[in-house]
PDB file of N, CA and C in Angstrom:
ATOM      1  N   UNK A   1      18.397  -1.042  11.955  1.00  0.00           N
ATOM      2  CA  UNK A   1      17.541  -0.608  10.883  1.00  0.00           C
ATOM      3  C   UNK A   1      16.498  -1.677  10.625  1.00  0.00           C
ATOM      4  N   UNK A   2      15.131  -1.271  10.371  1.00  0.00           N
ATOM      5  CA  UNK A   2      14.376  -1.789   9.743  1.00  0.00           C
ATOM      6  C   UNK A   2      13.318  -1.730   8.888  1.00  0.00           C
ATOM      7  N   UNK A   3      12.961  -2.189   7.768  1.00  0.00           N
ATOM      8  CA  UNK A   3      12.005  -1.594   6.697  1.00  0.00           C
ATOM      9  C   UNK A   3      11.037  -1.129   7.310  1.00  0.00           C
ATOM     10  N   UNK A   4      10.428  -0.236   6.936  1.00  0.00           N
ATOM     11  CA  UNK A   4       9.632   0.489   7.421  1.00  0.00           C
ATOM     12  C   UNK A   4       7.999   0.075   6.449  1.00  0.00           C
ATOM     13  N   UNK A   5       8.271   0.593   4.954  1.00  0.00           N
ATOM     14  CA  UNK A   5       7.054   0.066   4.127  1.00  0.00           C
ATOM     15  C   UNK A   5       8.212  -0.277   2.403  1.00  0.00           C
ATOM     16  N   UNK A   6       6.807  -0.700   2.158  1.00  0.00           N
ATOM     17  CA  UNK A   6       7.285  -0.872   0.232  1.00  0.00           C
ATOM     18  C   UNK A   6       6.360   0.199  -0.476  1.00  0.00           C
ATOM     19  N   UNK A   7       6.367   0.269  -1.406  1.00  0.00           N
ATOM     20  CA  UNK A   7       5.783   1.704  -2.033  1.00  0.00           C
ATOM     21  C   UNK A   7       5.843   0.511  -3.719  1.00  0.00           C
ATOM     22  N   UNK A   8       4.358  -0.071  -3.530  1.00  0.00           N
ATOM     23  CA  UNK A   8       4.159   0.109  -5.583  1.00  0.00           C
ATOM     24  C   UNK A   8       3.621   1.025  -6.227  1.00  0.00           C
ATOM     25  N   UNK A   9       3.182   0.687  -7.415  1.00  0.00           N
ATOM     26  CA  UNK A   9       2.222   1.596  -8.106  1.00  0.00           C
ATOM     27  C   UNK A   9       1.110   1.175  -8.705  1.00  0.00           C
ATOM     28  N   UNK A  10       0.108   1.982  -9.039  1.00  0.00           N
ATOM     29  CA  UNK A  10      -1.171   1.984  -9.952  1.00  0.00           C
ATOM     30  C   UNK A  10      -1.239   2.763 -10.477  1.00  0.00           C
ATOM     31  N   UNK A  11      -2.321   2.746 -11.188  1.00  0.00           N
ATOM     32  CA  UNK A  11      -2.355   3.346 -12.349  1.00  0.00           C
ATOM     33  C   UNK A  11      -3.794   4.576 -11.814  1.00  0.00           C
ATOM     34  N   UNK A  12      -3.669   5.831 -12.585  1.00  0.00           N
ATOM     35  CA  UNK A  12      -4.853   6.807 -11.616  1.00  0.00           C
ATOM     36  C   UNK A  12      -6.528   5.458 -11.897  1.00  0.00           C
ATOM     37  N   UNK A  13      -7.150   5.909 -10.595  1.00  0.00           N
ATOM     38  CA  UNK A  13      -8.396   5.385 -10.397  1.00  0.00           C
ATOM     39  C   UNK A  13      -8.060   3.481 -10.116  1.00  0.00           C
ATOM     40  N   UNK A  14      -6.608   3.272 -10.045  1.00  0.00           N
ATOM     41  CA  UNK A  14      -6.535   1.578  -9.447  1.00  0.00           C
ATOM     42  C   UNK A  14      -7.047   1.064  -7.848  1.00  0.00           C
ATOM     43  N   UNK A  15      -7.263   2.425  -7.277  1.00  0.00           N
ATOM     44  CA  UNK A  15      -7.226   1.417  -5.553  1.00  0.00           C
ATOM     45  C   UNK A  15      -8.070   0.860  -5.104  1.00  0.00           C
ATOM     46  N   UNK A  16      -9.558   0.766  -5.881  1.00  0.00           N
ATOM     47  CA  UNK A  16     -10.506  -0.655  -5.355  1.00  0.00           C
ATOM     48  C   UNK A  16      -9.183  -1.850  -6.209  1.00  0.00           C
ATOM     49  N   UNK A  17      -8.972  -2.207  -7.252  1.00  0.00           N
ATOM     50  CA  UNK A  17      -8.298  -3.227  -8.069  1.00  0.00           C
ATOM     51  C   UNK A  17      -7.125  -3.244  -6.666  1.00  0.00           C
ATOM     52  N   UNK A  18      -6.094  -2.532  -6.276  1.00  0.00           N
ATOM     53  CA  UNK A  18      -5.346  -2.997  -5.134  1.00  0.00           C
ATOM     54  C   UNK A  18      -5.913  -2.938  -4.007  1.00  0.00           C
ATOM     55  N   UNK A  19      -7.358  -2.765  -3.503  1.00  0.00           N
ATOM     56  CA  UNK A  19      -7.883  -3.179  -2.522  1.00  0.00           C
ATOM     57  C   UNK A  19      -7.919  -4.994  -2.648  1.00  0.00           C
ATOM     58  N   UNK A  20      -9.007  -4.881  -3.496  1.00  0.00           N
ATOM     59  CA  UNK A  20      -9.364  -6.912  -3.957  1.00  0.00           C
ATOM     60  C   UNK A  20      -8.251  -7.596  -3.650  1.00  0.00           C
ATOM     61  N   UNK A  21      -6.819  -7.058  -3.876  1.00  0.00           N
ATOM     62  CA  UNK A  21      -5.273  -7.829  -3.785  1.00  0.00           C
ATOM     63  C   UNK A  21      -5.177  -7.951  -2.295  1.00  0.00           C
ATOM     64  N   UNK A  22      -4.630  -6.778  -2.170  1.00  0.00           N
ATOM     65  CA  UNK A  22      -3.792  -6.645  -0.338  1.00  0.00           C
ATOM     66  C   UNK A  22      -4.673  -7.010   0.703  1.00  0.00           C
ATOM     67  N   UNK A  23      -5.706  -5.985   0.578  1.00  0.00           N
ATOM     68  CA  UNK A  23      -6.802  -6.183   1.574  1.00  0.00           C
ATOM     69  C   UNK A  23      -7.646  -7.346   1.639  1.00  0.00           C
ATOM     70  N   UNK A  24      -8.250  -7.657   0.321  1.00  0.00           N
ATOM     71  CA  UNK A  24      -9.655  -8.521   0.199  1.00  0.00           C
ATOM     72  C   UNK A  24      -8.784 -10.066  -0.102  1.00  0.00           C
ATOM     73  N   UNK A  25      -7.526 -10.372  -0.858  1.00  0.00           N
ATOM     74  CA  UNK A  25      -7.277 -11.685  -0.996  1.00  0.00           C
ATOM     75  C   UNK A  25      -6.086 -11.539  -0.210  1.00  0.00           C
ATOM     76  N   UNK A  26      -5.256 -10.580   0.533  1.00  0.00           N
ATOM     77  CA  UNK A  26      -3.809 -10.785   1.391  1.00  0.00           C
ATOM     78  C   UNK A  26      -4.442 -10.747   2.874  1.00  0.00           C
ATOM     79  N   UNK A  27      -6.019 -10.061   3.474  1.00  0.00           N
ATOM     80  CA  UNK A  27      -6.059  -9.867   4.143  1.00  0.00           C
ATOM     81  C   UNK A  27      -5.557  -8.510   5.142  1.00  0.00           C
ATOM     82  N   UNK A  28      -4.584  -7.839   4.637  1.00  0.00           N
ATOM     83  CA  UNK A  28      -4.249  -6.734   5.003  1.00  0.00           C
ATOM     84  C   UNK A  28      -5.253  -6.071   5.670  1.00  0.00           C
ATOM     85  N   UNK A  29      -4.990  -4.537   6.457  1.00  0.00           N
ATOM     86  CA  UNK A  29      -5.950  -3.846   6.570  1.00  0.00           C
ATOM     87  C   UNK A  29      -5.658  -2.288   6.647  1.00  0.00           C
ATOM     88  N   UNK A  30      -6.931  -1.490   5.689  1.00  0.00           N
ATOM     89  CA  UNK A  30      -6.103  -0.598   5.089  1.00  0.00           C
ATOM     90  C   UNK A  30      -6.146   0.366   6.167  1.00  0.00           C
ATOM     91  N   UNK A  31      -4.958   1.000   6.025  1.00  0.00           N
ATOM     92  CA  UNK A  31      -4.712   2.437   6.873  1.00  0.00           C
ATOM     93  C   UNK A  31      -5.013   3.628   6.472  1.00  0.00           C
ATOM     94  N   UNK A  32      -5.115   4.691   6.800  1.00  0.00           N
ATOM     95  CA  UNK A  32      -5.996   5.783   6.648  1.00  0.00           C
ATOM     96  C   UNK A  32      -4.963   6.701   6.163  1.00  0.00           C
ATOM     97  N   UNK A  33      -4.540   7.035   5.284  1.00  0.00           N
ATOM     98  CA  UNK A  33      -3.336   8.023   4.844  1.00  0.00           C
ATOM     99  C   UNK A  33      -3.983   9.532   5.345  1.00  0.00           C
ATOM    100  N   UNK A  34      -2.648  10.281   5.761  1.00  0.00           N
ATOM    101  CA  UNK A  34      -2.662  11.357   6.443  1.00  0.00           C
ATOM    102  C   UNK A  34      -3.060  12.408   5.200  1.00  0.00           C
ATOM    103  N   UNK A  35      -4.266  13.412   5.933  1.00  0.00           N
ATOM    104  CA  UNK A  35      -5.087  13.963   4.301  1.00  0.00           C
ATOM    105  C   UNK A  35      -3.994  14.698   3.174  1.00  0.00           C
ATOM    106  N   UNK A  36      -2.968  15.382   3.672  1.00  0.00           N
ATOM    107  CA  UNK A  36      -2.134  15.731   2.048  1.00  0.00           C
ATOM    108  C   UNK A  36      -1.922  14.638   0.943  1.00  0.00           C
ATOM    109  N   UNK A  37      -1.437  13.593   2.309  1.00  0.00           N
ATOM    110  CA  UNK A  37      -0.988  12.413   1.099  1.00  0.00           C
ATOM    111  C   UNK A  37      -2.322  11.642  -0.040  1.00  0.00           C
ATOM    112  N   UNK A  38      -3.591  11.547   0.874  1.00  0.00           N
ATOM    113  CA  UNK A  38      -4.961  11.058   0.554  1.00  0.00           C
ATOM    114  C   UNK A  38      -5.350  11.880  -0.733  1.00  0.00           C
ATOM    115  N   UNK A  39      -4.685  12.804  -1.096  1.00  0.00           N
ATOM    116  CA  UNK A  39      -5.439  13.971  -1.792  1.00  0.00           C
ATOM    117  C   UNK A  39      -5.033  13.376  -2.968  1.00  0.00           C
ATOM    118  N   UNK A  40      -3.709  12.627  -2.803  1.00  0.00           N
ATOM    119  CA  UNK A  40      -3.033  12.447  -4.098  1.00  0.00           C
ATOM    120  C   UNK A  40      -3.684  11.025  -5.010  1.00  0.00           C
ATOM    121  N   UNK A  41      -3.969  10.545  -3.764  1.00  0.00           N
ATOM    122  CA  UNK A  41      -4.598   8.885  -4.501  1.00  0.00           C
ATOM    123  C   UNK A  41      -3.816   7.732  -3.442  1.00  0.00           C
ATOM    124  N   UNK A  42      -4.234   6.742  -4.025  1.00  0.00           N
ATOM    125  CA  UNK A  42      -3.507   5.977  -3.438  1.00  0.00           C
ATOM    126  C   UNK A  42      -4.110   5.115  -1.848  1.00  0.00           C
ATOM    127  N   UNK A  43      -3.585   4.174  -1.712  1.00  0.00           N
ATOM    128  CA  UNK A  43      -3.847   3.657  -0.402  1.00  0.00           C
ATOM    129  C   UNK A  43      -2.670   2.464   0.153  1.00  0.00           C
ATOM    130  N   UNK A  44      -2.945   2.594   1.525  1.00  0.00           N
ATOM    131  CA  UNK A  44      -1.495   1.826   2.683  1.00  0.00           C
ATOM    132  C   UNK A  44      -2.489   0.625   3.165  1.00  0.00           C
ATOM    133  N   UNK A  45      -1.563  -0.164   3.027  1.00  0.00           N
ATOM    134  CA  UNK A  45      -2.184  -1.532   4.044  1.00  0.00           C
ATOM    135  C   UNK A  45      -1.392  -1.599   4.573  1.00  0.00           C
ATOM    136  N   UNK A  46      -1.248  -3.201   5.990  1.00  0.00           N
ATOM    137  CA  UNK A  46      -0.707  -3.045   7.002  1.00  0.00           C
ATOM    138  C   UNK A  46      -1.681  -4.402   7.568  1.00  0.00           C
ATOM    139  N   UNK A  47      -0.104  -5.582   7.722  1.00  0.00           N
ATOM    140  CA  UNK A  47      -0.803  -6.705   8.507  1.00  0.00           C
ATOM    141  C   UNK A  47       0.575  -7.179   8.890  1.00  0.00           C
ATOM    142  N   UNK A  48       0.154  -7.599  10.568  1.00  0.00           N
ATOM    143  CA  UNK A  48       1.690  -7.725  11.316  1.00  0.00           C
ATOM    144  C   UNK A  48       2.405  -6.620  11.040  1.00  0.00           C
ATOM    145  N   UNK A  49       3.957  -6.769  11.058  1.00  0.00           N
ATOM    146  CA  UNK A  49       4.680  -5.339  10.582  1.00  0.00           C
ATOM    147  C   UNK A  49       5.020  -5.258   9.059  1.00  0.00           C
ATOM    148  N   UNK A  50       3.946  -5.872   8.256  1.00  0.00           N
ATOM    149  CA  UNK A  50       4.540  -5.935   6.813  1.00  0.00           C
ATOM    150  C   UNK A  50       3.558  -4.372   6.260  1.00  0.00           C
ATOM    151  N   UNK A  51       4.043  -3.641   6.062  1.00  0.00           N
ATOM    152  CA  UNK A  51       3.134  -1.861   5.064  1.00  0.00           C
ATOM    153  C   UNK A  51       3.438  -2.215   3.888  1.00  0.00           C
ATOM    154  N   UNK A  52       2.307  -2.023   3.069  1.00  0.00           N
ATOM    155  CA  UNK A  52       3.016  -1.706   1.705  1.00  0.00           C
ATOM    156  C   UNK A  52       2.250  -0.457   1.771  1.00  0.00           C
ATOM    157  N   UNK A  53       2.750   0.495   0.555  1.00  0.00           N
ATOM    158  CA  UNK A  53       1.845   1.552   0.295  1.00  0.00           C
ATOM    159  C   UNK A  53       1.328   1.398  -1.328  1.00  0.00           C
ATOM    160  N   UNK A  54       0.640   1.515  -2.111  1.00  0.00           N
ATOM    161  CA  UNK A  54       0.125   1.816  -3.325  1.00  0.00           C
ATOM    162  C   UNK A  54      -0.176   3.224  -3.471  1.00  0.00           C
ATOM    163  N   UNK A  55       0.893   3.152  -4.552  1.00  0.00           N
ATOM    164  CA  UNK A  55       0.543   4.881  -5.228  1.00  0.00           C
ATOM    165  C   UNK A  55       0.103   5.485  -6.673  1.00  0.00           C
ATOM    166  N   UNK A  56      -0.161   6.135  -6.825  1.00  0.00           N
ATOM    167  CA  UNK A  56      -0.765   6.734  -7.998  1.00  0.00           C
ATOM    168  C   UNK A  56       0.262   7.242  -8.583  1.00  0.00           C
ATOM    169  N   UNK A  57       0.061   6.493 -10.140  1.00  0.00           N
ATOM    170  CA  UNK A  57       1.474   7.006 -11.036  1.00  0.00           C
ATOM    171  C   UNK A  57       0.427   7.288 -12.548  1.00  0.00           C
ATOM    172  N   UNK A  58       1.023   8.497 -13.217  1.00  0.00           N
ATOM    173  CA  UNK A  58      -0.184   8.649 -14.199  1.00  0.00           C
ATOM    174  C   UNK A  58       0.261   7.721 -15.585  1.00  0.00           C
ATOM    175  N   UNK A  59       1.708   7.651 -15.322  1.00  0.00           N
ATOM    176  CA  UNK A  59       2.506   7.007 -16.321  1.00  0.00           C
ATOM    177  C   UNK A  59       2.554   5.291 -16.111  1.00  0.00           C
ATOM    178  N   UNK A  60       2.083   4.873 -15.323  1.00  0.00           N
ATOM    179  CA  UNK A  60       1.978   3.126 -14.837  1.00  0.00           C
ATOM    180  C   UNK A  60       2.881   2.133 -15.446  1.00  0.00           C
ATOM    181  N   UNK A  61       3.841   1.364 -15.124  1.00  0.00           N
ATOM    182  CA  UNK A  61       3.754   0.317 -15.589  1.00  0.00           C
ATOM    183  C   UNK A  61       4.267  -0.428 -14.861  1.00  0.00           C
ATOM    184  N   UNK A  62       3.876  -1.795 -14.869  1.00  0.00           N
ATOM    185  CA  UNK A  62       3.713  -2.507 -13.389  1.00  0.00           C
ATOM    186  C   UNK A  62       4.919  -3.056 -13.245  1.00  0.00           C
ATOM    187  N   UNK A  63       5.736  -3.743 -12.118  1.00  0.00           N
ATOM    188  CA  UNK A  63       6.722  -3.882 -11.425  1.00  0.00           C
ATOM    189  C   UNK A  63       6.983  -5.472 -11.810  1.00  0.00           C
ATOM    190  N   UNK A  64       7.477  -6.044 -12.946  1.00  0.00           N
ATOM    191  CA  UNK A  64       7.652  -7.032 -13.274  1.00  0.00           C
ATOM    192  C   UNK A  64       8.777  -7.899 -12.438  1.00  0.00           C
ATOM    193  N   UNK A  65      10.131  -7.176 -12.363  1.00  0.00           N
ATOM    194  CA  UNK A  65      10.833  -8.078 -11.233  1.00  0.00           C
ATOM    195  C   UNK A  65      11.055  -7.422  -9.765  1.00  0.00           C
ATOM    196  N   UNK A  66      11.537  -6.370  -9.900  1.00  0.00           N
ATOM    197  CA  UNK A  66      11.310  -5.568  -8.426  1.00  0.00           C
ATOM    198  C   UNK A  66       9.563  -6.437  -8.260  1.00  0.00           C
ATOM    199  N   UNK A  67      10.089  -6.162  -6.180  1.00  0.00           N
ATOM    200  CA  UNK A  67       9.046  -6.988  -5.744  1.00  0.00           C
ATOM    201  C   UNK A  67       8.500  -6.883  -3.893  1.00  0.00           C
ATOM    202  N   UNK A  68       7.869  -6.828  -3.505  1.00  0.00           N
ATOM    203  CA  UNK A  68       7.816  -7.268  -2.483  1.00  0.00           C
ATOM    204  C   UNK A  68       7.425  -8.425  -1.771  1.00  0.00           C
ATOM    205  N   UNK A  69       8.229  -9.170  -0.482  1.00  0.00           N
ATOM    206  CA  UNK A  69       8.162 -10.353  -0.589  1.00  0.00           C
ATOM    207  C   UNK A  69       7.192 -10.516   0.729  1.00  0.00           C
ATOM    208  N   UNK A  70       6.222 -11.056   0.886  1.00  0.00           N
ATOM    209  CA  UNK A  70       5.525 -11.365   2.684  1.00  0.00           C
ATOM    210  C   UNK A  70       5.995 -12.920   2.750  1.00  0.00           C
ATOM    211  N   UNK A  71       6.420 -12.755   4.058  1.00  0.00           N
ATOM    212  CA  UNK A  71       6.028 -14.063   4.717  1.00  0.00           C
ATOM    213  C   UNK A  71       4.577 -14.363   5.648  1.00  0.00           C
ATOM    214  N   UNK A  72       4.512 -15.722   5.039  1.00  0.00           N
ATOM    215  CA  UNK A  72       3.074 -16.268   5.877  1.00  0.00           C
ATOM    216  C   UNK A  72       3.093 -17.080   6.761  1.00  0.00           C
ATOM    217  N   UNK A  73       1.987 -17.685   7.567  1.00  0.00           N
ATOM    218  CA  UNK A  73       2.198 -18.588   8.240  1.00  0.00           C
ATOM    219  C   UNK A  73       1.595 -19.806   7.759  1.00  0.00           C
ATOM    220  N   UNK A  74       0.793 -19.555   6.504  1.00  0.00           N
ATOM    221  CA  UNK A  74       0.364 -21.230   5.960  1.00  0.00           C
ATOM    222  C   UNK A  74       0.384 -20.841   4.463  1.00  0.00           C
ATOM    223  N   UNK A  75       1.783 -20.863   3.669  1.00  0.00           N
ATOM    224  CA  UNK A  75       2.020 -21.074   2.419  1.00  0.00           C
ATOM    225  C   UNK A  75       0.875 -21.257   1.253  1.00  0.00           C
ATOM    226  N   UNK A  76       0.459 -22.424   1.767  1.00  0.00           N
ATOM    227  CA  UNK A  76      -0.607 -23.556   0.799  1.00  0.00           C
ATOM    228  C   UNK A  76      -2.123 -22.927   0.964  1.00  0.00           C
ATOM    229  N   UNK A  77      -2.206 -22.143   2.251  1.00  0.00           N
ATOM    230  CA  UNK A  77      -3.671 -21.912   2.314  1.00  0.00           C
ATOM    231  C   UNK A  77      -3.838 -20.618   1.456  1.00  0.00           C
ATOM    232  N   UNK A  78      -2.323 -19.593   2.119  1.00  0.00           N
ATOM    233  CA  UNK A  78      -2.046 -18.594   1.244  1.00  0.00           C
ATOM    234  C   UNK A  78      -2.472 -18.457  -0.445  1.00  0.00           C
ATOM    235  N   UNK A  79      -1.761 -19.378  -1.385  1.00  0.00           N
ATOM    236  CA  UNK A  79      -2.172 -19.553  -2.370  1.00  0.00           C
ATOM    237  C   UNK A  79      -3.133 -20.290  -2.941  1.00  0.00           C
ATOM    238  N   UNK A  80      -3.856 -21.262  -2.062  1.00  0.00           N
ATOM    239  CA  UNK A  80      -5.238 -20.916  -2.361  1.00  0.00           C
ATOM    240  C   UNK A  80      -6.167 -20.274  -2.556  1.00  0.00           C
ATOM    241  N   UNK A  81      -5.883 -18.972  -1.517  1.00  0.00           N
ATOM    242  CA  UNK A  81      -7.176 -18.228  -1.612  1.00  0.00           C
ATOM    243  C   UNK A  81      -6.761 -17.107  -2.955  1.00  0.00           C
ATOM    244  N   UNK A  82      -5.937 -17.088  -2.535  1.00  0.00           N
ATOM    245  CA  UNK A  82      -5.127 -16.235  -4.027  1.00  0.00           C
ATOM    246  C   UNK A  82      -5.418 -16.867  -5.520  1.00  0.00           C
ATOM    247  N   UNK A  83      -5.323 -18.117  -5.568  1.00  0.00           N
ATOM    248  CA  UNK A  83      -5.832 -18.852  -6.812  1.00  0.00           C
ATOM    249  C   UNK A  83      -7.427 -18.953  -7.200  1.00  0.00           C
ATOM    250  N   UNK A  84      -8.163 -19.264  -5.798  1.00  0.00           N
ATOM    251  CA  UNK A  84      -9.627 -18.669  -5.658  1.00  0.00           C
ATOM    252  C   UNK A  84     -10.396 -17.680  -5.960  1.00  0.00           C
ATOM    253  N   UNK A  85      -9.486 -16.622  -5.722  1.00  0.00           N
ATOM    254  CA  UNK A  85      -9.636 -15.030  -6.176  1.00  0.00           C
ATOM    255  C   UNK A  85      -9.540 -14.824  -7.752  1.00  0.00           C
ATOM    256  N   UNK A  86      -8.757 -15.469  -7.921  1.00  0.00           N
ATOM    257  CA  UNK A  86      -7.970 -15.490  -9.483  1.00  0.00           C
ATOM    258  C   UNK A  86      -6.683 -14.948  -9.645  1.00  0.00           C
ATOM    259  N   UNK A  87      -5.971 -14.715  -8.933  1.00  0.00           N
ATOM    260  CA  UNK A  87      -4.852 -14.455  -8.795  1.00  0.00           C
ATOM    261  C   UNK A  87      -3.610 -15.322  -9.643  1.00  0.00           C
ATOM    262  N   UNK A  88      -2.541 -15.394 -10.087  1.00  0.00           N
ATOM    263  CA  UNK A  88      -1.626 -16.564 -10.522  1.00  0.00           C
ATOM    264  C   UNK A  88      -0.878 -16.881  -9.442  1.00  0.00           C
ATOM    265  N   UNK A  89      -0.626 -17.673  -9.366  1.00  0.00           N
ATOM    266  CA  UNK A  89       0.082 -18.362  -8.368  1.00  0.00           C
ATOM    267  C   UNK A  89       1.151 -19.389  -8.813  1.00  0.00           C
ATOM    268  N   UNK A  90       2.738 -19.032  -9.053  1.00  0.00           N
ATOM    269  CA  UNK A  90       3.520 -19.823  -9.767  1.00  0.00           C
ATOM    270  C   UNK A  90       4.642 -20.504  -8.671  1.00  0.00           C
ATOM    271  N   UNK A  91       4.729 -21.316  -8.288  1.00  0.00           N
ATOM    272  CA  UNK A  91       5.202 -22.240  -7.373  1.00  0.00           C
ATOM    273  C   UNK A  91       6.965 -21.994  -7.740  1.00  0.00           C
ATOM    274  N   UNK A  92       7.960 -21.426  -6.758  1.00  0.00           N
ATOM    275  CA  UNK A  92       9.581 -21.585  -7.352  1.00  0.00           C
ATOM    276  C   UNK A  92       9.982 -22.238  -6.068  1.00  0.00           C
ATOM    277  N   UNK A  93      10.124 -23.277  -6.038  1.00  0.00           N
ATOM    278  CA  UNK A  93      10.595 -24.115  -4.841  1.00  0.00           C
ATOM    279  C   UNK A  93      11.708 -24.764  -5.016  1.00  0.00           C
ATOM    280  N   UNK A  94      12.392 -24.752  -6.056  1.00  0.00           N
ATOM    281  CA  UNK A  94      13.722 -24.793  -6.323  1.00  0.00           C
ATOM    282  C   UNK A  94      14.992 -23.726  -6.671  1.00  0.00           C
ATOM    283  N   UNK A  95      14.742 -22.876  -6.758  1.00  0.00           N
ATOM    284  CA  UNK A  95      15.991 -22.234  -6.855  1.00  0.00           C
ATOM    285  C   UNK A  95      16.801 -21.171  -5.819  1.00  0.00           C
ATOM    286  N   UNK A  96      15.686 -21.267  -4.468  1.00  0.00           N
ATOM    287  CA  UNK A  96      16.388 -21.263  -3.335  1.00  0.00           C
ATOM    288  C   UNK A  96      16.281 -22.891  -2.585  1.00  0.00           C
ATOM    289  N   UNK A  97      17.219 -23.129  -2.490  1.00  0.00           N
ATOM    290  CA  UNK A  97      17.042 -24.698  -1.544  1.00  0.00           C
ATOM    291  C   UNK A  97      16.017 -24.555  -0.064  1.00  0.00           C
ATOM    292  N   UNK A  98      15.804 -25.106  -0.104  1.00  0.00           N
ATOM    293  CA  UNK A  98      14.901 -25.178   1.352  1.00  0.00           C
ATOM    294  C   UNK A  98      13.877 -24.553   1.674  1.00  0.00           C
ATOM    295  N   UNK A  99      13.792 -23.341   0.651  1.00  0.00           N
ATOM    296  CA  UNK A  99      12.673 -22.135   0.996  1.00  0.00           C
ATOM    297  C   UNK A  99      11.540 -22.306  -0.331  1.00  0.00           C
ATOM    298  N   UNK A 100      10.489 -22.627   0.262  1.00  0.00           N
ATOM    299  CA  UNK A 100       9.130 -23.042  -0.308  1.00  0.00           C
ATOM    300  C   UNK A 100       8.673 -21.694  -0.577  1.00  0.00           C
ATOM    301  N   UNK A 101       8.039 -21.333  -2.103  1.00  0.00           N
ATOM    302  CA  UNK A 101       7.662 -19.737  -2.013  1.00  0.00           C
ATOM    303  C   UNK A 101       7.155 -20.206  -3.370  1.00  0.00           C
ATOM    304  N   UNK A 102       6.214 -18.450  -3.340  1.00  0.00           N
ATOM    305  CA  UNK A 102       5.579 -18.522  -5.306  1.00  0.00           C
ATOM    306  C   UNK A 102       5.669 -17.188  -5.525  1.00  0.00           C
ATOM    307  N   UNK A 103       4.969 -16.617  -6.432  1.00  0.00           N
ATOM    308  CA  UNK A 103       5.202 -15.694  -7.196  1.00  0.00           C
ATOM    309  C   UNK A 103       3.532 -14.880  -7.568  1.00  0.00           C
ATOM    310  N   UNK A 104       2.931 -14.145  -7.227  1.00  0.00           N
ATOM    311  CA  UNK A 104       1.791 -13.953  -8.023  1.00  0.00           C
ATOM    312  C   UNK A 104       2.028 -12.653  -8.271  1.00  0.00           C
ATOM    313  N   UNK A 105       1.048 -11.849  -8.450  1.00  0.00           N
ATOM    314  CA  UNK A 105       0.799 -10.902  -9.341  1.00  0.00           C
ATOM    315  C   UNK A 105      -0.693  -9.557  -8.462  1.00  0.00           C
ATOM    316  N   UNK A 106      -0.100  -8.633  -8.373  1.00  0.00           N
ATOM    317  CA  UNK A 106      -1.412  -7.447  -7.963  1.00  0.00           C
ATOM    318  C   UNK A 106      -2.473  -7.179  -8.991  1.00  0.00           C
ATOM    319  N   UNK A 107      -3.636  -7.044  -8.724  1.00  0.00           N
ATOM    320  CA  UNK A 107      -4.560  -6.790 -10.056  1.00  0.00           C
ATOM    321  C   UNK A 107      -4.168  -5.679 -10.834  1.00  0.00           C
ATOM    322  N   UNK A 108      -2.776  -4.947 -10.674  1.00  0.00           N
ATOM    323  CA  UNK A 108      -2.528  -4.271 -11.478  1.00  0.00           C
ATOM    324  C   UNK A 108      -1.242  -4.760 -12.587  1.00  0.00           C
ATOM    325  N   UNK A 109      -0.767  -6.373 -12.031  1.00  0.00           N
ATOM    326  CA  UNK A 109       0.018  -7.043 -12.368  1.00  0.00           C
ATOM    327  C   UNK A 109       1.868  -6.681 -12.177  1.00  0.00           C
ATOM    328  N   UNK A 110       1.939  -5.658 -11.209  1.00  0.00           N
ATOM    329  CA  UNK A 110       2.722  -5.731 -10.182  1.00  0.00           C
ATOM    330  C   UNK A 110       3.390  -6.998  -9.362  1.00  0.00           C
ATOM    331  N   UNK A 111       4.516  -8.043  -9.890  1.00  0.00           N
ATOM    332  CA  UNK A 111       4.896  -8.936  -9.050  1.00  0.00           C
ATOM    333  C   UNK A 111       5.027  -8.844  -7.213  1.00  0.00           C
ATOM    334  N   UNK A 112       4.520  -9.928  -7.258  1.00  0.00           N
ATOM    335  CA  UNK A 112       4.774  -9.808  -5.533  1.00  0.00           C
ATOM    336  C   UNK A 112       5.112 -11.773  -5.377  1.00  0.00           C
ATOM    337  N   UNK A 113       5.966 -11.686  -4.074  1.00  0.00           N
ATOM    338  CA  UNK A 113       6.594 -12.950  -3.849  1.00  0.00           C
ATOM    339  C   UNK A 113       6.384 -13.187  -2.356  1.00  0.00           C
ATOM    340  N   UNK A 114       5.636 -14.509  -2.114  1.00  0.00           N
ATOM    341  CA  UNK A 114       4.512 -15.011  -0.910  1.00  0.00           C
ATOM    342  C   UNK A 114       6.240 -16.393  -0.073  1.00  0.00           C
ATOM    343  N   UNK A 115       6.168 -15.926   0.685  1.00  0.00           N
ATOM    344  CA  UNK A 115       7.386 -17.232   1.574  1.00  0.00           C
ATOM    345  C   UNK A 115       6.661 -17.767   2.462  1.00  0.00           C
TER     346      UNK A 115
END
């Protein structure tokens, strides 16, 4: 078995605001949802084998501990550009031993966790 995608949410009319996130400060690149699903809202990114999908919820409220986690290949540059953007970027490098990671946030303020 292996994950296939993550599925957050927005709020109706959010997917430029989770474009600027995934795409424009994660780098992602977005995928073209198949037209039933397109009709509904929403948009899929996709970098290496990490998918998330963003969906349209009319009721919103953002994903404070549920999370999805990416791994990167340069941590520090990672949250730079994320802090650049304006993103938060909260450093937890202690409470797993050995594993260097942070914490930021989707412009819809959806947690997400960077390794």
């Amino acid at each position: 078995m292996k994950l296939d995608h993550v599925q957050v949410s927005c709020p109706p009319g959010g997917e430029e605001i989770a474009r600027a996130f995934y795409r424009d400060a994660l780098g992602m690149t977005e995928l073209e949802k198949p037209p039933v699903l397109a009709a509904r809202g929403g948009c899929w990114f996709r970098r290496g084998e990490a998918e998330i999908h963003v969906g349209v919820e009319a009721d919103f409220r953002p994903a404070r501990k549920a999370h999805p986690a990416f791994a990167v290949d340069d941590l520090d540059e990672c949250a730079k550009v994320l802090a650049d953007k304006g993103f938060p970027v909260t450093w937890d490098n202690e409470s797993i031993p050995g594993r260097r990671r942070f914490h930021t946030a989707d412009g819809h303020g959806n947690r997400v966790e960077i390794v």
